[in-house]
N, C-alpha and C. Protein backbone atom coordinates (compact mmCIF):
# COMPACT_ATOMS: atom_id res chain seq x y z
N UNK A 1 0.83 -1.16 0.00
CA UNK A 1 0.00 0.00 0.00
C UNK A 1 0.89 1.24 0.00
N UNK A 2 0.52 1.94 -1.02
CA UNK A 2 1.39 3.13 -0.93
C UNK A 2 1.03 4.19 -0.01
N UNK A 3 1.87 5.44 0.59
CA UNK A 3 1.92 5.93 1.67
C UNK A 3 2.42 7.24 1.14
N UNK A 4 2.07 8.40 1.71
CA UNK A 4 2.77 9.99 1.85
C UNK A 4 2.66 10.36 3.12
N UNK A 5 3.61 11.01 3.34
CA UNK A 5 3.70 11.80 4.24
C UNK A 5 3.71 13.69 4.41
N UNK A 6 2.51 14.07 5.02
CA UNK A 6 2.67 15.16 5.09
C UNK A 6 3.15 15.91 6.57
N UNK A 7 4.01 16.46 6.79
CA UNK A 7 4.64 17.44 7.83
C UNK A 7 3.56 18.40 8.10
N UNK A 8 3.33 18.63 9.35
CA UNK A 8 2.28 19.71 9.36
C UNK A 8 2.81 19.90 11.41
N UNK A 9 3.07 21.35 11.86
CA UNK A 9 3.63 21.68 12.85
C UNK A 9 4.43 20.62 13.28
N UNK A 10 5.67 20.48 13.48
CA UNK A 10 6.52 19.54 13.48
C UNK A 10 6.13 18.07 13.91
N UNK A 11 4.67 17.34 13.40
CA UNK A 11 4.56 16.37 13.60
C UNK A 11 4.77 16.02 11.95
N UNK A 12 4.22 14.44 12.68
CA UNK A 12 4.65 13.12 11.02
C UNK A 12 2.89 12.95 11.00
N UNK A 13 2.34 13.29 9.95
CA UNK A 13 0.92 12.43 9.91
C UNK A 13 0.97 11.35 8.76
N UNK A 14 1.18 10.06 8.88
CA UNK A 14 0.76 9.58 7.50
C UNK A 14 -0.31 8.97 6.83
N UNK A 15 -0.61 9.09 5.86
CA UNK A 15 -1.83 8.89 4.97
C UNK A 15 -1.83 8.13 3.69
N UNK A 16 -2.39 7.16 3.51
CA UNK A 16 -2.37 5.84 2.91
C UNK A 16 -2.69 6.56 1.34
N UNK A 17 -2.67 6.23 0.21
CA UNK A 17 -2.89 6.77 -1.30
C UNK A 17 -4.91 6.65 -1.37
N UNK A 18 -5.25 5.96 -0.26
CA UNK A 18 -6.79 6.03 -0.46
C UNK A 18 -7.36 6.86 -0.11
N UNK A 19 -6.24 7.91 0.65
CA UNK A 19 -6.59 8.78 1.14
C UNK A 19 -7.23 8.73 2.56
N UNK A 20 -7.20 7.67 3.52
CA UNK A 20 -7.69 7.24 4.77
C UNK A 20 -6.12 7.64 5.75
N UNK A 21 -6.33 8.48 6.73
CA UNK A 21 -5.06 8.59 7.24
C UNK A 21 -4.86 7.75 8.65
N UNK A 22 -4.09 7.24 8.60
CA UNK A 22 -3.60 6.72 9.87
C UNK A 22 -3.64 7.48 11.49
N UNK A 23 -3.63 6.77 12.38
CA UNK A 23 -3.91 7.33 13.46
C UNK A 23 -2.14 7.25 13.89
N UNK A 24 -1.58 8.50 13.50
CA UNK A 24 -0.46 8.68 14.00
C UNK A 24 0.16 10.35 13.72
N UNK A 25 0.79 10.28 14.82
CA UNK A 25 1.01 11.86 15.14
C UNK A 25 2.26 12.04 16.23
N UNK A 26 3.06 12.01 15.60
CA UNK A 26 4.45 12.27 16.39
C UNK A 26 5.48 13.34 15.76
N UNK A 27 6.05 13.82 16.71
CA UNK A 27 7.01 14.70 15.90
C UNK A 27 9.07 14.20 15.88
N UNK A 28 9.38 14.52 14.87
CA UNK A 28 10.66 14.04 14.32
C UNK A 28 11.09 13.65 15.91
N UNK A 29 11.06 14.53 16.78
CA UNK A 29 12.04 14.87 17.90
C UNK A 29 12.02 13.24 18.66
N UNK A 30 10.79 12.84 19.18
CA UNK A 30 10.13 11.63 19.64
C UNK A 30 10.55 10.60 18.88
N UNK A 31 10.37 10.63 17.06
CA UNK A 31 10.78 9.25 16.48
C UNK A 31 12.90 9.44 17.08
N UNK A 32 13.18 10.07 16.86
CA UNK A 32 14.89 10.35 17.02
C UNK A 32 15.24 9.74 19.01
N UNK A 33 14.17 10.45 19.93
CA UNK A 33 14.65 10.07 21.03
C UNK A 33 13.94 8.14 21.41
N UNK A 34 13.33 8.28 20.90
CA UNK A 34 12.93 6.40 20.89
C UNK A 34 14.23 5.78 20.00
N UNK A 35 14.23 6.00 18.84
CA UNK A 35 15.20 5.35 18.19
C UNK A 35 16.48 5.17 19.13
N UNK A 36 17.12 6.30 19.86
CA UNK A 36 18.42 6.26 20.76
C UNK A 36 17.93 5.18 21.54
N UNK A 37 17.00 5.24 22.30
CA UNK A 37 16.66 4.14 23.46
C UNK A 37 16.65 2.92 22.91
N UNK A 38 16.48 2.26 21.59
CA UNK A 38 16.30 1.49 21.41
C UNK A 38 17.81 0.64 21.75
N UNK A 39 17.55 -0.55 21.76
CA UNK A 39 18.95 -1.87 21.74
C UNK A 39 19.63 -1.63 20.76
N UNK A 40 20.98 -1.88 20.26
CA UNK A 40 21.43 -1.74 19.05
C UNK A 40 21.01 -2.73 18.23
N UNK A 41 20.76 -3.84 18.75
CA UNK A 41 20.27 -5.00 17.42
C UNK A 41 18.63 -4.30 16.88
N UNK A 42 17.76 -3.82 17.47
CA UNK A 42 16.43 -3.47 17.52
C UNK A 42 17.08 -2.28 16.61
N UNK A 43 17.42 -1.42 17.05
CA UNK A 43 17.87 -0.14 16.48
C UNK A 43 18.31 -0.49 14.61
N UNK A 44 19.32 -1.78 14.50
CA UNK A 44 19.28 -1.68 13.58
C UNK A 44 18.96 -2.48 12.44
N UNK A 45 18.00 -3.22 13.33
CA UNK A 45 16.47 -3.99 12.61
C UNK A 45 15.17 -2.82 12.34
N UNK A 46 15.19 -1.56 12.88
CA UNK A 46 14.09 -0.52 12.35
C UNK A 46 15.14 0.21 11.53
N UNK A 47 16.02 0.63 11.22
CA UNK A 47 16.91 1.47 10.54
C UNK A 47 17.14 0.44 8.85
N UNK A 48 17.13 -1.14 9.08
CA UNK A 48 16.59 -2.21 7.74
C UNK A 48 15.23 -2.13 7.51
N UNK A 49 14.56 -1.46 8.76
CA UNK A 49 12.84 -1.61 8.11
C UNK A 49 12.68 -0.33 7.23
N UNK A 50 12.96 0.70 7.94
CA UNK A 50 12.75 2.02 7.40
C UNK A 50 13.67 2.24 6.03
N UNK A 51 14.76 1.58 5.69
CA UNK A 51 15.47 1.68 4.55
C UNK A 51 14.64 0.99 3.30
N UNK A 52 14.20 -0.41 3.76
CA UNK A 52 13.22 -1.07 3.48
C UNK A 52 11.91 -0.34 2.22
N UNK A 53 11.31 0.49 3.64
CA UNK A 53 9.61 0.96 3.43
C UNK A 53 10.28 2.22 2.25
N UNK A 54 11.58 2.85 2.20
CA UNK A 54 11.62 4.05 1.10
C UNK A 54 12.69 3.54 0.29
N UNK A 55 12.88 2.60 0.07
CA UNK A 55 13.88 1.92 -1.36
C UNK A 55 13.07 0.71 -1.91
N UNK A 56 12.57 1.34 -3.48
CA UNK A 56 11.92 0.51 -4.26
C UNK A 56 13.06 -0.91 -4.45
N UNK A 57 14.20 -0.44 -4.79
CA UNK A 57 15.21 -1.10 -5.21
C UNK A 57 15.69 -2.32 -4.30
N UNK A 58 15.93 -1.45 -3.04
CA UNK A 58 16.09 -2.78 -1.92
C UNK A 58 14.88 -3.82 -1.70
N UNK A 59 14.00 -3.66 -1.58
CA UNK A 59 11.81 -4.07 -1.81
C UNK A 59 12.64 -5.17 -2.98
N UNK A 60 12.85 -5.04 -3.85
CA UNK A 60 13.21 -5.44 -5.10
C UNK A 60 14.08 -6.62 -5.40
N UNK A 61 15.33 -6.31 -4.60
CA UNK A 61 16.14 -7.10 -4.16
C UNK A 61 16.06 -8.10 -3.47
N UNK A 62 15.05 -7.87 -2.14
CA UNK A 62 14.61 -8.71 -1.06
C UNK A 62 13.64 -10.05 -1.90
N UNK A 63 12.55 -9.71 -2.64
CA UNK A 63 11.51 -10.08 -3.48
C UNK A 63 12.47 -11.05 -4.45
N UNK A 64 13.63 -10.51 -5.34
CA UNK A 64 14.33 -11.48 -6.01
C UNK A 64 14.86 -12.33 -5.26
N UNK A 65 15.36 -11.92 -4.32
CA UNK A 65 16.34 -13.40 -3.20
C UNK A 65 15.64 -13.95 -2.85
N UNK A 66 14.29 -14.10 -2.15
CA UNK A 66 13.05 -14.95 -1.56
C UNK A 66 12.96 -15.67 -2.90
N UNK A 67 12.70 -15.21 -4.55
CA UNK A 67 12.04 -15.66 -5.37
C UNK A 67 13.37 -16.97 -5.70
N UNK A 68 14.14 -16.67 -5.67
CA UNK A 68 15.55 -17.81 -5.98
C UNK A 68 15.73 -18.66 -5.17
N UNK A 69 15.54 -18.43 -3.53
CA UNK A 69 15.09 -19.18 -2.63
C UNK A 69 14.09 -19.74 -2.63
N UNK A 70 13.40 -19.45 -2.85
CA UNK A 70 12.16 -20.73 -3.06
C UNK A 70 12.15 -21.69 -4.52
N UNK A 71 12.91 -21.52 -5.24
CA UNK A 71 13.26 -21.50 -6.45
C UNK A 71 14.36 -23.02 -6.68
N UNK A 72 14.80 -22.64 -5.15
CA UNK A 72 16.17 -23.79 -5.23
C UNK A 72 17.67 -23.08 -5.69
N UNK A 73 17.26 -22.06 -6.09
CA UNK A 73 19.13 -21.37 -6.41
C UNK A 73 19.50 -20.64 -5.79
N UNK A 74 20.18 -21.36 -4.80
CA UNK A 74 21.02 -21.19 -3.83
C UNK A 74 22.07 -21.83 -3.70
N UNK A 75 23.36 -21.12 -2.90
CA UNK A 75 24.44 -22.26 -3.22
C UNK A 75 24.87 -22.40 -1.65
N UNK A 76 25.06 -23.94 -1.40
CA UNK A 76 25.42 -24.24 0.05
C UNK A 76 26.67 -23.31 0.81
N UNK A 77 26.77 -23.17 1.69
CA UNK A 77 28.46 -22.55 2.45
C UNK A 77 29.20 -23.10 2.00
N UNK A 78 29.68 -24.49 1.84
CA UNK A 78 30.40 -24.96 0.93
C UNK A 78 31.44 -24.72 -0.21
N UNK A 79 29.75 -24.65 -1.19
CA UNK A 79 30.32 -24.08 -2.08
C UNK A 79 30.85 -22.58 -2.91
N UNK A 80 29.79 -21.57 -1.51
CA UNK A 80 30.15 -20.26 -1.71
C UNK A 80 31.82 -20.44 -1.06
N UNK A 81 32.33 -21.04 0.04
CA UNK A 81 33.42 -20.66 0.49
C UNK A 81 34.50 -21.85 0.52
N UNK A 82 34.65 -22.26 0.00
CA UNK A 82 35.51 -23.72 -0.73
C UNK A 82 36.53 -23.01 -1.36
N UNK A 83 37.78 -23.80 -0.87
CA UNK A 83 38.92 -22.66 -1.10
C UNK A 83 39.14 -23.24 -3.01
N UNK A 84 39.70 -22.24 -3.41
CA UNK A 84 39.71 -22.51 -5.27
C UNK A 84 41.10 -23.48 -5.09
N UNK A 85 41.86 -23.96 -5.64
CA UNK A 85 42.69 -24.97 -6.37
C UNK A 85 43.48 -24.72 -7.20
């Protein structure tokens, strides 16, 4: 589902392309001081989500590797790291 965001007094409101807006309302300052609190592994499992939700390309990437993985083309540890000869 596609998404915009409009800025309006330093909050985040976002609103879906159907035009139905979400029940959310925070400002930059709040997403920035949660993010610090977070764990570093958490921290940089939302910093892969959020790279995620605004790169068509990475979306893209993820979608091809699942599709090859389920696919069967994949190559064991093995044979990715098998010293050459």
């Amino acid at each position: 589902m596609k998404t915009s965001t409009i800025k309006k007094h330093n909050s985040v409101r976002t609103q879906h392309s159907n035009g139905r807006p979400l029940a959310l309302s925070i400002s930059s300052y709040q997403i920035i001081i949660a993010v610090k609190k977070m764990k570093k592994n958490d921290r940089l499992a939302f910093l892969e989500d959020l790279l995620a939700a605004t790169s068509p390309d990475y979306l893209a990437s993820i979608r091809e590797a699942r599709e090859d993985y389920r696919r069967g083309r994949v190559f064991s540890h093995e044979e990715v790291f098998r010293k050459i000869k």
